[in-house]
Protein backbone atom coordinates (compact mmCIF):
# COMPACT_ATOMS: atom_id res chain seq x y z
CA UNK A 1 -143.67 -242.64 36.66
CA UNK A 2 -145.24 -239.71 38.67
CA UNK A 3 -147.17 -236.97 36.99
CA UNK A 4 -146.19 -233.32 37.50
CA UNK A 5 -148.90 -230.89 38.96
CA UNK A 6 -148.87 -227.29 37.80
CA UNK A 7 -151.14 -224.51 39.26
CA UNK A 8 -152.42 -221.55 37.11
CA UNK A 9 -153.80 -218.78 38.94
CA UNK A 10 -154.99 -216.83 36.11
CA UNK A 11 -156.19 -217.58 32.46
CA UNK A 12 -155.10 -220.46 30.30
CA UNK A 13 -155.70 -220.55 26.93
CA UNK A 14 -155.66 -223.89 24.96
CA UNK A 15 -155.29 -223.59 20.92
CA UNK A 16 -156.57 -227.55 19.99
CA UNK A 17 -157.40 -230.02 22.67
CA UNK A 18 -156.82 -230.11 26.38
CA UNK A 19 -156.56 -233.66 27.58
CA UNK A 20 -157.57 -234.05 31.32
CA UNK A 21 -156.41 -237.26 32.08
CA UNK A 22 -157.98 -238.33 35.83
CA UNK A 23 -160.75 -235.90 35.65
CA UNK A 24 -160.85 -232.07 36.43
CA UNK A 25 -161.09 -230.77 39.97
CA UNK A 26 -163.19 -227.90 40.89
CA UNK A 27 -163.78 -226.43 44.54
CA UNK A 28 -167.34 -226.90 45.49
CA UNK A 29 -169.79 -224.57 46.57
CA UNK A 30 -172.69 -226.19 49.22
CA UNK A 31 -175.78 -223.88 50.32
CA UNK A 32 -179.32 -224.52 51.73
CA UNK A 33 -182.44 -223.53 50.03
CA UNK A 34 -185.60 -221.62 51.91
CA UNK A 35 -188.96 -221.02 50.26
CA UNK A 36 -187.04 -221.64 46.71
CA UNK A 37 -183.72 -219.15 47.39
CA UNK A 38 -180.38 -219.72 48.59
CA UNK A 39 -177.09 -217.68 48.14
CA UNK A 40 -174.12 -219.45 46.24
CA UNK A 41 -171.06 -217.61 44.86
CA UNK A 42 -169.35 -220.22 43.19
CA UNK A 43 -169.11 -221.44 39.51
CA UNK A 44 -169.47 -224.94 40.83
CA UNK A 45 -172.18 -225.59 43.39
CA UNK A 46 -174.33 -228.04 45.24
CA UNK A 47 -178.14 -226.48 47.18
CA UNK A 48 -179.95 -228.62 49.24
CA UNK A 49 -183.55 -227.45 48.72
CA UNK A 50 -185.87 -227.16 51.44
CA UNK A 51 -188.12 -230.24 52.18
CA UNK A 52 -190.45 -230.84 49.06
CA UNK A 53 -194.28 -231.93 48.56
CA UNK A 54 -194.39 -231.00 45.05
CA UNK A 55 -196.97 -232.99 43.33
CA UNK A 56 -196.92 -234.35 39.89
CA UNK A 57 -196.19 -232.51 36.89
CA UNK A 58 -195.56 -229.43 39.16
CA UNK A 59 -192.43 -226.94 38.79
CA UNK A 60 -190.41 -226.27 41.86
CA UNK A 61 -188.08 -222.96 40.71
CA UNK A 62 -184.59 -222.38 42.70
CA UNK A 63 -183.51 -219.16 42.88
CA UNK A 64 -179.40 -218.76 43.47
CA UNK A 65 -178.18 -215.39 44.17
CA UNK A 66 -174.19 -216.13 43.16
CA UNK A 67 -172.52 -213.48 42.03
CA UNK A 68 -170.10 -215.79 40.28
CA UNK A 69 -172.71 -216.27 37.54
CA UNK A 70 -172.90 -214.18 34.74
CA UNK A 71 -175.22 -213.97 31.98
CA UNK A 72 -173.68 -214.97 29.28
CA UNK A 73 -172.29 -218.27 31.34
CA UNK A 74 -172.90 -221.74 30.35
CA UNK A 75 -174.60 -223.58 32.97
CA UNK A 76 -175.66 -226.99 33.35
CA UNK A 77 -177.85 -228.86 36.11
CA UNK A 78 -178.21 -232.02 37.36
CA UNK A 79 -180.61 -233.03 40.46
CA UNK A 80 -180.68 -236.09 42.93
CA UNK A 81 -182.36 -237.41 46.08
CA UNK A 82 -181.71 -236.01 49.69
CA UNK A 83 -184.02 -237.14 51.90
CA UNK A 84 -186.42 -237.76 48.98
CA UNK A 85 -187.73 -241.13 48.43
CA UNK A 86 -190.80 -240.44 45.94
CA UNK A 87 -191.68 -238.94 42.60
CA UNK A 88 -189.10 -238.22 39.73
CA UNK A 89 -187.40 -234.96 39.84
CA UNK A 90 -185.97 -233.69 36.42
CA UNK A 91 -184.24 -230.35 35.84
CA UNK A 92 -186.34 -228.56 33.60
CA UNK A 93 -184.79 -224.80 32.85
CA UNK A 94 -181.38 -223.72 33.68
CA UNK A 95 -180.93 -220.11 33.67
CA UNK A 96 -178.12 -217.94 33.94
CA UNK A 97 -178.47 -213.99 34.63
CA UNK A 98 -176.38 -211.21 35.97
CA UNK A 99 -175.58 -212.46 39.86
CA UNK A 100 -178.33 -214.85 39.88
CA UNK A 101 -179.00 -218.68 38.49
CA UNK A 102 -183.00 -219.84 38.54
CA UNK A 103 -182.77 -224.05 37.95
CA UNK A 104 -186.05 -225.48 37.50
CA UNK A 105 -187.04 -228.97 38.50
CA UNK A 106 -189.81 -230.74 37.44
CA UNK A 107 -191.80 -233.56 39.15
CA UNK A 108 -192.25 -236.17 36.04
CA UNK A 109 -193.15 -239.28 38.03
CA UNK A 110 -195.86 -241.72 36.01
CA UNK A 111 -198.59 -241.47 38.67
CA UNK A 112 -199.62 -239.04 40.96
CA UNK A 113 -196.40 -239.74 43.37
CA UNK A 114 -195.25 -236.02 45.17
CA UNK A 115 -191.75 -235.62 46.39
CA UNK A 116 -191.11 -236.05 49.98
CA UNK A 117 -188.60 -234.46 50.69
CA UNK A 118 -185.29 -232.27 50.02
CA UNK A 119 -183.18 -232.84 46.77
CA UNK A 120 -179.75 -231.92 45.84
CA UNK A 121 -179.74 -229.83 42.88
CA UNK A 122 -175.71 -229.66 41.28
CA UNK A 123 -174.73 -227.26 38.90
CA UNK A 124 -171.27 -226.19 36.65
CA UNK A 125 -171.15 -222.64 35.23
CA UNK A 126 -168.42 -222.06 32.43
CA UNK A 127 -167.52 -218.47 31.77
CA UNK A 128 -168.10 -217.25 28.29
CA UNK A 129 -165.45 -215.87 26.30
């Protein structure tokens, strides 16, 4: 049997549980980072960072100016390899503010392994009610 597709172009509101069967689609955002910045307006966004040599235990901080983001949004972050072959990135701090997102990534690896070059940090911003 074939499914029926409906398209809401403003609000929904769902008393109880929405069941997404198949996954929820989101148009995504894609920007490049320089020196740490890089400028985003979407709710739903991928930035490849610039080429990275950040050593062990050492914070790299992305700043997105995306005037999608609000404050009071929930955001969560997720980060994987580019061209990066070394270290162990981790997000570390997400955090939303008026127009602008600042992600954090850490460098966890065991030993004293830096990146070497550019990751993919992904992130998913739900508007508060």
């Amino acid at each position: 049997h074939q499914m029926a597709t409906t398209t809401f172009k403003n609000d929904m509101i769902v008393t109880g549980t929405l069941n997404a069967q198949g996954g929820l689609k989101a148009t995504v955002g894609t920007a490049t980072a320089t020196a740490g910045a890089a400028t985003l307006a979407a709710k739903v966004g991928k930035v490849t960072t610039e080429a990275l040599t950040t050593a062990q235990n050492v914070i790299y901080t992305l700043t997105i100016t995306n005037t999608a983001i609000a404050a009071a949004d929930v955001v969560t972050a997720s980060v994987a390899n580019g061209t990066n072959t070394q270290g162990t990135p981790m997000i570390g701090t997400v955090t939303p503010g008026a127009g602008t997102l600042v992600i954090t990534v850490i460098n966890k690896h065991a030993t004293a392994q830096a990146l070497n070059g550019t990751l993919v940090v992904s992130f998913r911003a739900v508007t508060a009610a």
